[in-house]
Protein backbone atom coordinates (compact mmCIF):
# COMPACT_ATOMS: atom_id res chain seq x y z
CA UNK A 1 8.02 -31.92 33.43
CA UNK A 2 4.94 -34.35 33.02
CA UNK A 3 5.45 -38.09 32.51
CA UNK A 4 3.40 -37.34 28.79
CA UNK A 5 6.04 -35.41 27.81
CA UNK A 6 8.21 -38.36 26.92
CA UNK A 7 9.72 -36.81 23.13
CA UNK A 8 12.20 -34.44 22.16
CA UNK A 9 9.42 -32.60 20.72
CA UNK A 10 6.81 -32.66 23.64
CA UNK A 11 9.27 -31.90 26.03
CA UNK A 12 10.42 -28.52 23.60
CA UNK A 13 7.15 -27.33 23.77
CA UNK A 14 6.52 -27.70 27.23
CA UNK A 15 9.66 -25.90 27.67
CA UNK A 16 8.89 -23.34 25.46
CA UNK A 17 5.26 -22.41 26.83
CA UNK A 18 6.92 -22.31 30.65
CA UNK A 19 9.28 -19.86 28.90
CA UNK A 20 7.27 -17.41 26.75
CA UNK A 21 5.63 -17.47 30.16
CA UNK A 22 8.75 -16.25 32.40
CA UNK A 23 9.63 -14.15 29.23
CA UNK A 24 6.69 -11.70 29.29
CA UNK A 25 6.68 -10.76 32.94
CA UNK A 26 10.34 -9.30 32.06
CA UNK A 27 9.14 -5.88 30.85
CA UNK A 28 12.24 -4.66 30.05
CA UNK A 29 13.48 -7.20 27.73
CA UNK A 30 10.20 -7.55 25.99
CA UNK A 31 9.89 -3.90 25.56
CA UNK A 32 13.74 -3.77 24.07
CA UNK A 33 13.27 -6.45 22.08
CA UNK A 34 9.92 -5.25 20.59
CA UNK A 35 10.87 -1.31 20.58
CA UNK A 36 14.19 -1.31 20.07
CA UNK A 37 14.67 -3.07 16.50
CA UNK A 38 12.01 -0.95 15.23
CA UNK A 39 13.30 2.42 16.67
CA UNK A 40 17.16 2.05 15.50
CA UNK A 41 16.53 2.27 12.07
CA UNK A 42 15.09 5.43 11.81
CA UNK A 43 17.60 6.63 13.49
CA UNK A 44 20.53 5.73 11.35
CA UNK A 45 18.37 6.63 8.11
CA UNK A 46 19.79 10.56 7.90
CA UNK A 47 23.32 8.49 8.08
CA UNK A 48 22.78 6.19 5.41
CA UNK A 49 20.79 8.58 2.78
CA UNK A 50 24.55 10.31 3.13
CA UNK A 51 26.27 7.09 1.49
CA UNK A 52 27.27 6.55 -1.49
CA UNK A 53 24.83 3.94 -2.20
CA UNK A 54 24.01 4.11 -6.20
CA UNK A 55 27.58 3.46 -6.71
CA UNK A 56 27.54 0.17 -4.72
CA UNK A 57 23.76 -1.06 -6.37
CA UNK A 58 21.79 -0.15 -3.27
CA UNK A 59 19.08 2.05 -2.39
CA UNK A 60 18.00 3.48 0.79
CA UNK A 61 15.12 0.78 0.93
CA UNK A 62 17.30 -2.03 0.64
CA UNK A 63 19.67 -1.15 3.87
CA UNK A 64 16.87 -0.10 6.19
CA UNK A 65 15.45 -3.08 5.75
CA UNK A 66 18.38 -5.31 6.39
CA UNK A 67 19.17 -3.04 9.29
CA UNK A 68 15.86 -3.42 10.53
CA UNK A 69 16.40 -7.14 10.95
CA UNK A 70 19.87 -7.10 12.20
CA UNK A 71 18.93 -4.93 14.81
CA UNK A 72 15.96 -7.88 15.13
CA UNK A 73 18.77 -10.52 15.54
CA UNK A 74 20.74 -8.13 17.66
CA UNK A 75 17.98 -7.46 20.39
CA UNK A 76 15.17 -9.50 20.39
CA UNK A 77 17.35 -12.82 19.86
CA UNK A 78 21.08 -12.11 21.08
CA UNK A 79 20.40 -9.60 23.92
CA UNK A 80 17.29 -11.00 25.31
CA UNK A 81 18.89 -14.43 25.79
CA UNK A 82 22.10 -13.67 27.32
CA UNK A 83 19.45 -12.48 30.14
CA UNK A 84 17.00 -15.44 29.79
CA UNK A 85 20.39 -17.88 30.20
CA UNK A 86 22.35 -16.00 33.10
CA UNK A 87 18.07 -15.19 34.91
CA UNK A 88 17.29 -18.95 34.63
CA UNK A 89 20.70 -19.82 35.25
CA UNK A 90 20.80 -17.53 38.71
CA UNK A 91 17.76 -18.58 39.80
CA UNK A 92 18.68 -22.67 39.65
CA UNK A 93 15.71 -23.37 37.04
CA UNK A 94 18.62 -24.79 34.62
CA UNK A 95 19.71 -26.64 37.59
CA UNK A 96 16.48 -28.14 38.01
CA UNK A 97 16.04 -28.82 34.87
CA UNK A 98 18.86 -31.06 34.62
CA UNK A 99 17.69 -33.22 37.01
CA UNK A 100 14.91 -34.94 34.71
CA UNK A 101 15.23 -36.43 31.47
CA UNK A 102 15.47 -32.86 29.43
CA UNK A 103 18.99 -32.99 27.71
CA UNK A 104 21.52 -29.40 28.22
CA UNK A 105 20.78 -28.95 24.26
CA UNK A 106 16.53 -29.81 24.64
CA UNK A 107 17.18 -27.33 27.78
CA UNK A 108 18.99 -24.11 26.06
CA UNK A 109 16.88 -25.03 22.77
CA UNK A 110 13.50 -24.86 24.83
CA UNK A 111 14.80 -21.54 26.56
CA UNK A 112 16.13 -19.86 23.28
CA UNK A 113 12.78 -21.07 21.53
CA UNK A 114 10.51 -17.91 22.37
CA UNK A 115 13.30 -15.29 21.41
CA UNK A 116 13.81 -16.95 18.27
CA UNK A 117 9.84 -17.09 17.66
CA UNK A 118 9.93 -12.96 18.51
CA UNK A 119 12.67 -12.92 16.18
CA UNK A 120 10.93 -14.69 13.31
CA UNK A 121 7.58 -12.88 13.56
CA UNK A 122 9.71 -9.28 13.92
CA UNK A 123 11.89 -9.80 10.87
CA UNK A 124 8.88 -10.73 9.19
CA UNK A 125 7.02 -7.44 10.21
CA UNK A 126 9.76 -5.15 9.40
CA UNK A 127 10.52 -7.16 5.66
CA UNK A 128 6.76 -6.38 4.98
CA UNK A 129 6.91 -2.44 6.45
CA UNK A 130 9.96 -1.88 4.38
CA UNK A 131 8.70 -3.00 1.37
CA UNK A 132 5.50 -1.04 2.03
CA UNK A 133 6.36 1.93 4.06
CA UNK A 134 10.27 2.83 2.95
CA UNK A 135 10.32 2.22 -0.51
CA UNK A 136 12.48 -1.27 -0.24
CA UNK A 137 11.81 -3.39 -3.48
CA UNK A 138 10.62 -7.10 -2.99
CA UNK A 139 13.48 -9.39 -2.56
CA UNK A 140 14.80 -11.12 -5.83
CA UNK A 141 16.21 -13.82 -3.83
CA UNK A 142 14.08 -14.68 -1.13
CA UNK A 143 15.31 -18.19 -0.35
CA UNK A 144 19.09 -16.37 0.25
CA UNK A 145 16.81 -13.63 2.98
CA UNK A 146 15.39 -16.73 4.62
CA UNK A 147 19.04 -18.68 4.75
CA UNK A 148 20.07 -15.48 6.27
CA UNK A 149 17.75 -15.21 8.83
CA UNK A 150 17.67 -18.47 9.75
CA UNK A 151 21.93 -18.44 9.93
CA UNK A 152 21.57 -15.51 11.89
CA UNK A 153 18.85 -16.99 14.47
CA UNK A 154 21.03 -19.65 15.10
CA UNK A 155 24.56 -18.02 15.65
CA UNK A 156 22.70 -15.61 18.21
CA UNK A 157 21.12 -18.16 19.97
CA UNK A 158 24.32 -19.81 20.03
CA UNK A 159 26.38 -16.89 20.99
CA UNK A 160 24.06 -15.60 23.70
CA UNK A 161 24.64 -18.92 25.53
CA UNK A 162 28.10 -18.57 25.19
CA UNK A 163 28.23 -14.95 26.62
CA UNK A 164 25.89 -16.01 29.39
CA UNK A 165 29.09 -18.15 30.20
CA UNK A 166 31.24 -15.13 31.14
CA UNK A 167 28.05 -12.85 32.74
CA UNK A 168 27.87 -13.22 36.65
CA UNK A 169 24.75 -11.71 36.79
CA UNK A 170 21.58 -10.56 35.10
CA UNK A 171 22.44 -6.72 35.24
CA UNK A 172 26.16 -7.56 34.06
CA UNK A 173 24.47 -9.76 31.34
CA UNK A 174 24.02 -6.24 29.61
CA UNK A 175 27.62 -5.60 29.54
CA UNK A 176 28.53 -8.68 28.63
CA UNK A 177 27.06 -8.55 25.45
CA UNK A 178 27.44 -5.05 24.65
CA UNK A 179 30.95 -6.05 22.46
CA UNK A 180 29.00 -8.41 20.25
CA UNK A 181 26.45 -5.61 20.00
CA UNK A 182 28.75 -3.17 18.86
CA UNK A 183 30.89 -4.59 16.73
CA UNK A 184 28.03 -6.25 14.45
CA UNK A 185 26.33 -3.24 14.22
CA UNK A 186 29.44 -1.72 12.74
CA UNK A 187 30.97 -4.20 11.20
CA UNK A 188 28.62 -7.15 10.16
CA UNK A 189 26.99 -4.52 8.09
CA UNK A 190 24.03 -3.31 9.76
CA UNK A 191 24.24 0.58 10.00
CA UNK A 192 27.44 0.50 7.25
CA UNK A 193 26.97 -1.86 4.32
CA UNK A 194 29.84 -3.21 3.88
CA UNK A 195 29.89 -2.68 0.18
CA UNK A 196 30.60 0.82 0.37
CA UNK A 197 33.64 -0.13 2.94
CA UNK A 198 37.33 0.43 1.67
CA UNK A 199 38.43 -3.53 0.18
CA UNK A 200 40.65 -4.16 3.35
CA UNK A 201 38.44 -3.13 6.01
CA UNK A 202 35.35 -4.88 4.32
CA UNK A 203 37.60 -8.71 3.95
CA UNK A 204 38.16 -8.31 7.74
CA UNK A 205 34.63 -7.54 8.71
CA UNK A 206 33.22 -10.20 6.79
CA UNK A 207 35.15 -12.73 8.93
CA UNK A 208 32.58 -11.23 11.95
CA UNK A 209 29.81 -13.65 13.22
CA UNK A 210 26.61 -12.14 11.92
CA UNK A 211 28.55 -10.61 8.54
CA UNK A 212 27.85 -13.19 6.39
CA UNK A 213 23.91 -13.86 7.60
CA UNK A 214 23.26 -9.88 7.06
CA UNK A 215 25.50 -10.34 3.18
CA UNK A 216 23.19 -12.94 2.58
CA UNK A 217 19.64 -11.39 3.53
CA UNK A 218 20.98 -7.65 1.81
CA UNK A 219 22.23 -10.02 -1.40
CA UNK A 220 18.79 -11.52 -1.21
CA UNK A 221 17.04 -8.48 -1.47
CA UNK A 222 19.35 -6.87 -4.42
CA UNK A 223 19.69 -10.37 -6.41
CA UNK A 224 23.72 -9.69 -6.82
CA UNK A 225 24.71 -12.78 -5.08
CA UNK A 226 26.45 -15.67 -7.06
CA UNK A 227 26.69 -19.05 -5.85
CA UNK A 228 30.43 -18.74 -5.03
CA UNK A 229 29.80 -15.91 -3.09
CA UNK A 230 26.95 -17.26 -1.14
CA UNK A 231 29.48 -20.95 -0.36
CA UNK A 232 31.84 -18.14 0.57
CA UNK A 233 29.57 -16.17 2.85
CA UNK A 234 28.65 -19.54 4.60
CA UNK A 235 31.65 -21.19 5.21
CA UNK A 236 33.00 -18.37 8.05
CA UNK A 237 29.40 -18.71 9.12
CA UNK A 238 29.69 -22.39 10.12
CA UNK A 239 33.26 -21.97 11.47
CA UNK A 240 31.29 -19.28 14.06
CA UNK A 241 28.58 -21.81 14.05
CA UNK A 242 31.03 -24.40 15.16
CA UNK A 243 33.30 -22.52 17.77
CA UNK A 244 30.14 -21.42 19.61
CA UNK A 245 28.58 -25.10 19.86
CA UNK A 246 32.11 -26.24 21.27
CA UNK A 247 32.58 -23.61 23.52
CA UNK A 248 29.03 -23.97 24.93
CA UNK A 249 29.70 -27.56 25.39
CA UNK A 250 33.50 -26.24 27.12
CA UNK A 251 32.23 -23.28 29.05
CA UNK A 252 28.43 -22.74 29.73
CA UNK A 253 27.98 -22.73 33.31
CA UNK A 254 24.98 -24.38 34.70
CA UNK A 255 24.93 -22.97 38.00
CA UNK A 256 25.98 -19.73 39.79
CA UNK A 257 29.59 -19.42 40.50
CA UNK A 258 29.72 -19.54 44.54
């Protein structure tokens, strides 16, 4: 870190740039974070033309493209930085890096900067394709898609340096977030909206960590949203939000276990 780098911000970016650097000789991440979010949805398309989505006041549009970006969160944010934290981690660069006057939050902000970048630009991309390519109307809320993005950036950020926590190493980093995975594309409402979920089964999912960023980004894009149920879509959100920053503070480990 050089001595001109004396600000929070200065010492982000520099940070950030050594980053995006390490991040693009990892071909494997980059290519599942690129490929991957734009792959999965086409998949799961015969799937969801099989719903009973008129009856819920969705269209076929309007979930692929809130699929598209959950799968965005899912893999370009969550997934590629539970490897950046446990690679850096292994290899004693956050170790290093808490030797100088970098902060632990400037540190796992500066590393989680790139992915979230990736992430931004990608659910960008895949708004516009939708609208263009699969039919998707133009959202009638778009400051509720952008809350929901943004919500969602941040709780996978925060998440991923949680499960880094709990991963020993870089190839069991993929199995340690392979729960999170799962269960938000089920149940957050990626692949299955969770309006056309049985009452019961959809009041438990929407107490999952990325539920109520994808409610808010799909109730962006149809408009249905009140402001009740957007306060009541955030406030499990910043509980999540909450219990990740403390248990990062509790649990993240900063060097490998001997």
């Amino acid at each position: 870190m050089s001595s001109a780098a004396t600000t929070p911000t200065a010492r982000l970016g520099v940070l950030a740039r050594a980053e995006l650097t390490l991040l693009g000789r990892n071909k494997g991440v980059v290519t599942t974070a690129v490929l991957v979010p734009v792959a999965l949805p086409f998949s799961v398309r015969p799937a969801v033309e099989q719903m009973n989505l008129k009856g819920a006041g969705l269209t076929v549009g309007t979930v692929m493209v809130t699929a598209a970006i959950g799968f965005s969160l899912l893999f370009a944010v969550y997934m590629a930085l539970v490897s950046v934290y446990v690679a850096r981690r292994e290899e004693l660069v956050l170790k290093r890096l808490r030797t100088g006057e970098l902060t632990d939050w400037e540190i796992l902000t500066g590393a989680a900067l790139p992915a979230v970048c990736v992430g931004v630009v990608q659910s960008l991309l895949l708004a516009v394709c939708s609208v263009a390519f699969l039919n998707a109307e133009a959202p009638r809320a778009p400051h509720l898609v952008v809350l929901g993005v943004l919500l969602g950036l941040v709780l996978c950020a925060a998440l991923a340096a949680l499960t880094a926590s709990f991963s020993r190493t870089v190839e069991s980093a993929q199995v340690t977030g392979l729960p999170m995975l799962f269960v938000s594309m089920v149940g957050s409402g990626i692949t299955i909206p969770s309006d056309v979920l049985p009452h019961r089964i959809a009041s438990v999912c929407a107490l999952l960590p990325l539920s109520p960023a994808i409610r808010l980004i799909r109730g962006g894009w149809t408009g249905t949203l009140s402001v009740p149920e957007v306060l009541t879509a955030l406030m499990p959100a910043m509980a999540w939000a909450l219990a990740a920053v403390f248990a990062v503070r509790r649990w993240f480990r900063w060097e490998p276990r001997q």
